[in-house]
N, C-alpha and C. Protein backbone atom coordinates (compact mmCIF):
# COMPACT_ATOMS: atom_id res chain seq x y z
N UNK A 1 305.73 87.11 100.97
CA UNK A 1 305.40 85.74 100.60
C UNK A 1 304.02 85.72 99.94
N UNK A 2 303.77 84.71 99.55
CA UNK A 2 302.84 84.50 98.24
C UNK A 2 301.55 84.17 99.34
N UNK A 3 300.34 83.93 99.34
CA UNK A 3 299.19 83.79 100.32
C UNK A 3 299.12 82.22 100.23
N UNK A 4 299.57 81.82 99.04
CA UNK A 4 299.51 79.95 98.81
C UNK A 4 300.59 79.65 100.09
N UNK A 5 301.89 80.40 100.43
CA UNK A 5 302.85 79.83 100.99
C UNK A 5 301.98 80.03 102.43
N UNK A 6 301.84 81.59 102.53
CA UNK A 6 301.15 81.44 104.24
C UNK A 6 300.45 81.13 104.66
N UNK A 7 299.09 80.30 103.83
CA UNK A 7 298.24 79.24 104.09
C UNK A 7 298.83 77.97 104.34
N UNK A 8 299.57 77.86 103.71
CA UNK A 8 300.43 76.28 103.76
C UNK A 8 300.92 76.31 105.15
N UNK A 9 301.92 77.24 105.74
CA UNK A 9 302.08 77.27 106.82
C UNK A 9 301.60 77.77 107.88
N UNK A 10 300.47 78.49 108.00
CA UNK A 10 299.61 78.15 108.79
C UNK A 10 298.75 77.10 109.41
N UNK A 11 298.38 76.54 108.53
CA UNK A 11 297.76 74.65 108.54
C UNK A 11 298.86 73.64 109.12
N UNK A 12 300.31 74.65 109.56
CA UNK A 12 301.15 73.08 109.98
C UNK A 12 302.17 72.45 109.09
N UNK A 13 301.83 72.46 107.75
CA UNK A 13 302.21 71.68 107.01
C UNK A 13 303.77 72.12 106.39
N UNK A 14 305.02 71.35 106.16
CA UNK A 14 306.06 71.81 105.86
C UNK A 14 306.44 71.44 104.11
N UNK A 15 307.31 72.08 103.70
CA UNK A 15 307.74 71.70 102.52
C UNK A 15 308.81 71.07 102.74
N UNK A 16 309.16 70.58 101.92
CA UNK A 16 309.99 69.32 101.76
C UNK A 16 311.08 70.12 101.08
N UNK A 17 312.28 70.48 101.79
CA UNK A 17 313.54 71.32 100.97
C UNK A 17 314.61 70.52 100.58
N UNK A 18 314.95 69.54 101.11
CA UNK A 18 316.03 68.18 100.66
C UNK A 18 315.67 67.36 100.17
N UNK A 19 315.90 66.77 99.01
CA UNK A 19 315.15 65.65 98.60
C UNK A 19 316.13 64.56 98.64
N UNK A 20 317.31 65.03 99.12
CA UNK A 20 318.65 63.90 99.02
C UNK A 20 318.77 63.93 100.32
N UNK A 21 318.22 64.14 101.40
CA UNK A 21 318.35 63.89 102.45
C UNK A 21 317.45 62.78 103.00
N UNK A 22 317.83 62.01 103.91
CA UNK A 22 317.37 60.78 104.12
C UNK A 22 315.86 60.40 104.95
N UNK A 23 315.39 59.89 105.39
CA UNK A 23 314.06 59.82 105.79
C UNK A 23 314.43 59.97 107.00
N UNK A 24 313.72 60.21 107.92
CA UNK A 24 313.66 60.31 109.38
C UNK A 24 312.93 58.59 109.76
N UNK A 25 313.58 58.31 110.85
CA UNK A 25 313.18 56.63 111.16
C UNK A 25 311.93 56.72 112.41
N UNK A 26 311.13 56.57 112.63
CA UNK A 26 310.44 56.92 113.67
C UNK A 26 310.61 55.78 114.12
N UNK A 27 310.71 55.63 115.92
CA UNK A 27 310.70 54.46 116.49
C UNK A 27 309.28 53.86 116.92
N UNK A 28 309.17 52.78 116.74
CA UNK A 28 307.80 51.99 117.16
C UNK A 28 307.93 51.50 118.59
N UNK A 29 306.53 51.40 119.03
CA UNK A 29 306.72 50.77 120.88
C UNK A 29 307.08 49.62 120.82
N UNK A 30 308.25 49.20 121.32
CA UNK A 30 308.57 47.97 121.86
C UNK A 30 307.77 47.10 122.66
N UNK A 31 306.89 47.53 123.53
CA UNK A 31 305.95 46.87 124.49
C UNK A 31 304.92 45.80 124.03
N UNK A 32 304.54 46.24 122.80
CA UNK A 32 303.64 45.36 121.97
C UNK A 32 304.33 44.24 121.14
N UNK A 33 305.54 43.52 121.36
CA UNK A 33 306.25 42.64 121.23
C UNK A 33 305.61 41.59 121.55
N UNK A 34 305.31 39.99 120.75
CA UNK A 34 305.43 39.14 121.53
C UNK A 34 306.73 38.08 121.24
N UNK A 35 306.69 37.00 121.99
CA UNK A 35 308.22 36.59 121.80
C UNK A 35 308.37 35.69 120.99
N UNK A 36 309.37 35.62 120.68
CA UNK A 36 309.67 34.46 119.18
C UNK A 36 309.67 33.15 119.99
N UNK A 37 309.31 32.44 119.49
CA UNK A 37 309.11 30.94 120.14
C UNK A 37 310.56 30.23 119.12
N UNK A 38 310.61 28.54 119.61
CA UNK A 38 312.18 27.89 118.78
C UNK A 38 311.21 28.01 117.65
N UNK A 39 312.51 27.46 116.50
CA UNK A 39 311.95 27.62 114.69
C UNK A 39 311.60 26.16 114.89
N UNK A 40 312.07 25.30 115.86
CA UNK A 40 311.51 23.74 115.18
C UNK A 40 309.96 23.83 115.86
N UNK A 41 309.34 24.67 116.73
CA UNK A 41 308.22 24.92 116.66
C UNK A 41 307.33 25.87 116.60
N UNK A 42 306.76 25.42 115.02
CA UNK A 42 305.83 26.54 114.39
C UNK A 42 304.92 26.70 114.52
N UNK A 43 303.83 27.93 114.64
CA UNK A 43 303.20 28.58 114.92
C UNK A 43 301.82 28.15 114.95
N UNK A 44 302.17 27.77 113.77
CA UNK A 44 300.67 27.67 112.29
C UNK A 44 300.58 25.82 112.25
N UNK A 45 299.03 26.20 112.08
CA UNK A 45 298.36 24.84 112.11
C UNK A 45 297.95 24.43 110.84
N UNK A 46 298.85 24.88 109.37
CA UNK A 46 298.55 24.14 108.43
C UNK A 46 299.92 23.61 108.28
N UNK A 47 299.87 22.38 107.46
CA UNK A 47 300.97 21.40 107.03
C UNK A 47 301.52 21.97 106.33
N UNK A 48 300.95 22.14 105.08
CA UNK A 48 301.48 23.41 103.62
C UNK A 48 302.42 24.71 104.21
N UNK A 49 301.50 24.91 104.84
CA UNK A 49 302.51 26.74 105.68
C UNK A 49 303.91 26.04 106.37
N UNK A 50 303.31 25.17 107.07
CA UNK A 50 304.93 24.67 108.04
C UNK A 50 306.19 24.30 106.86
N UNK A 51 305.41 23.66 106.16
CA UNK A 51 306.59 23.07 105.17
C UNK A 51 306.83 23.75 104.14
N UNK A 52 306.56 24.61 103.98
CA UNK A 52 307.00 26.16 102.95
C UNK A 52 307.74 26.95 104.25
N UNK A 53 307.96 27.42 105.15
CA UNK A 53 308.62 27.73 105.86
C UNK A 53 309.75 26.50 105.92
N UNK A 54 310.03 25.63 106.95
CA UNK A 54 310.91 24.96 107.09
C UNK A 54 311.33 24.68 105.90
N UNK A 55 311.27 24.27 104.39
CA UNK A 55 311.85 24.21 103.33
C UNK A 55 312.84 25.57 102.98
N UNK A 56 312.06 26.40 102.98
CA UNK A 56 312.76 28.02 103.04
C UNK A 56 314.03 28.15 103.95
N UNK A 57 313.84 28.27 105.28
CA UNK A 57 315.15 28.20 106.30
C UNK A 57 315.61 26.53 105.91
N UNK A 58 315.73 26.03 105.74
CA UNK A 58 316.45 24.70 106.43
C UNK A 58 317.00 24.55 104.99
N UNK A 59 316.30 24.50 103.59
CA UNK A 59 317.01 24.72 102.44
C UNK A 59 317.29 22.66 102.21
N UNK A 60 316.20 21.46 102.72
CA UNK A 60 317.05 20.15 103.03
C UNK A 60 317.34 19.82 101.15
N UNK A 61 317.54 18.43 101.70
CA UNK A 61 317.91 17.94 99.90
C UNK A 61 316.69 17.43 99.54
N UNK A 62 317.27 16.75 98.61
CA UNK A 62 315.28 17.11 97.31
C UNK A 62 315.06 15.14 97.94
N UNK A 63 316.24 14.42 98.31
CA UNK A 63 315.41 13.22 98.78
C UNK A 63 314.59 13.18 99.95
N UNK A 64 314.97 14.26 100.81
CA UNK A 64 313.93 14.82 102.38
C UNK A 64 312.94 15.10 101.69
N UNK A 65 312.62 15.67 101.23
CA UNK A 65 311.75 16.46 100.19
C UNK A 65 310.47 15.47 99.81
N UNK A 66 311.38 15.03 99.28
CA UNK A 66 310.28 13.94 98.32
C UNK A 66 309.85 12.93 99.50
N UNK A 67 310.61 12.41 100.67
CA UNK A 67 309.98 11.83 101.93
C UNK A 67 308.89 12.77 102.16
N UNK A 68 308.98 13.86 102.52
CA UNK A 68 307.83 14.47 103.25
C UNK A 68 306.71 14.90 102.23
N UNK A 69 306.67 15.05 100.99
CA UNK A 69 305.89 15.15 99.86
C UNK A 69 304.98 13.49 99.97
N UNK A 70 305.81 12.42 100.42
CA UNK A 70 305.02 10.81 100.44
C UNK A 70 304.68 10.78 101.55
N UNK A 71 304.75 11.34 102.40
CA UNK A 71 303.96 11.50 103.95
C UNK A 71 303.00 12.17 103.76
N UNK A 72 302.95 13.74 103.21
CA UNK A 72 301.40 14.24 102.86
C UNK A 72 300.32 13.57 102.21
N UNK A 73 301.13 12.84 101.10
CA UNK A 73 300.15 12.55 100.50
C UNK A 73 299.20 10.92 101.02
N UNK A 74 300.36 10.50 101.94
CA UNK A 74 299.68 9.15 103.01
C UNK A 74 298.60 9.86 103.80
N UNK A 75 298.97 11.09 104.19
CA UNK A 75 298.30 11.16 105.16
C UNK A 75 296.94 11.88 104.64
N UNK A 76 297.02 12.03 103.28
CA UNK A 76 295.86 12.72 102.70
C UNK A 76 294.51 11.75 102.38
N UNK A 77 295.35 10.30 101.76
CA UNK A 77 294.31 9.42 101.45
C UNK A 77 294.34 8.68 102.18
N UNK A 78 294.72 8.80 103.85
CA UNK A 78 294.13 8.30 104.86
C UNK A 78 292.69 8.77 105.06
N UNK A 79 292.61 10.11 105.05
CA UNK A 79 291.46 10.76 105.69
C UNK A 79 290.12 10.19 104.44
């Protein structure tokens, strides 16, 4: 063998002989989980984030839409 190869494997390091073979999946710790809470209550304490999410899953019609678009904006030139 060539001194490039038995340095290489000395250090540990492998070559890569399949390239059509698939990745290896390593599993992650489960323990560091925390738990999903319901979707009708979200996480996040901005208005914008909630309602880019719930628009996303819930998918409503564009007259919901435009209700809650005239509620932001009440509640904007309240403040």
């Amino acid at each position: 063998m060539s001194d490039y190869l038995n340095n290489l494997l000395k250090t540990g390091r492998t070559i890569l002989e399949d390239t059509k073979a698939p990745r290896r999946i390593e599993k992650k710790a489960v323990s560091g989980k925390k738990p999903i809470g319901a979707m009708d209550a979200p996480t996040d304490n901005d208005p914008h984030k909630v309602l880019i999410k719930k628009t996303i899953q819930e998918k409503p019609k564009k007259s919901v839409l435009i209700e809650e678009f005239k509620r932001f904006i009440d509640s904007a030139e309240a403040i």
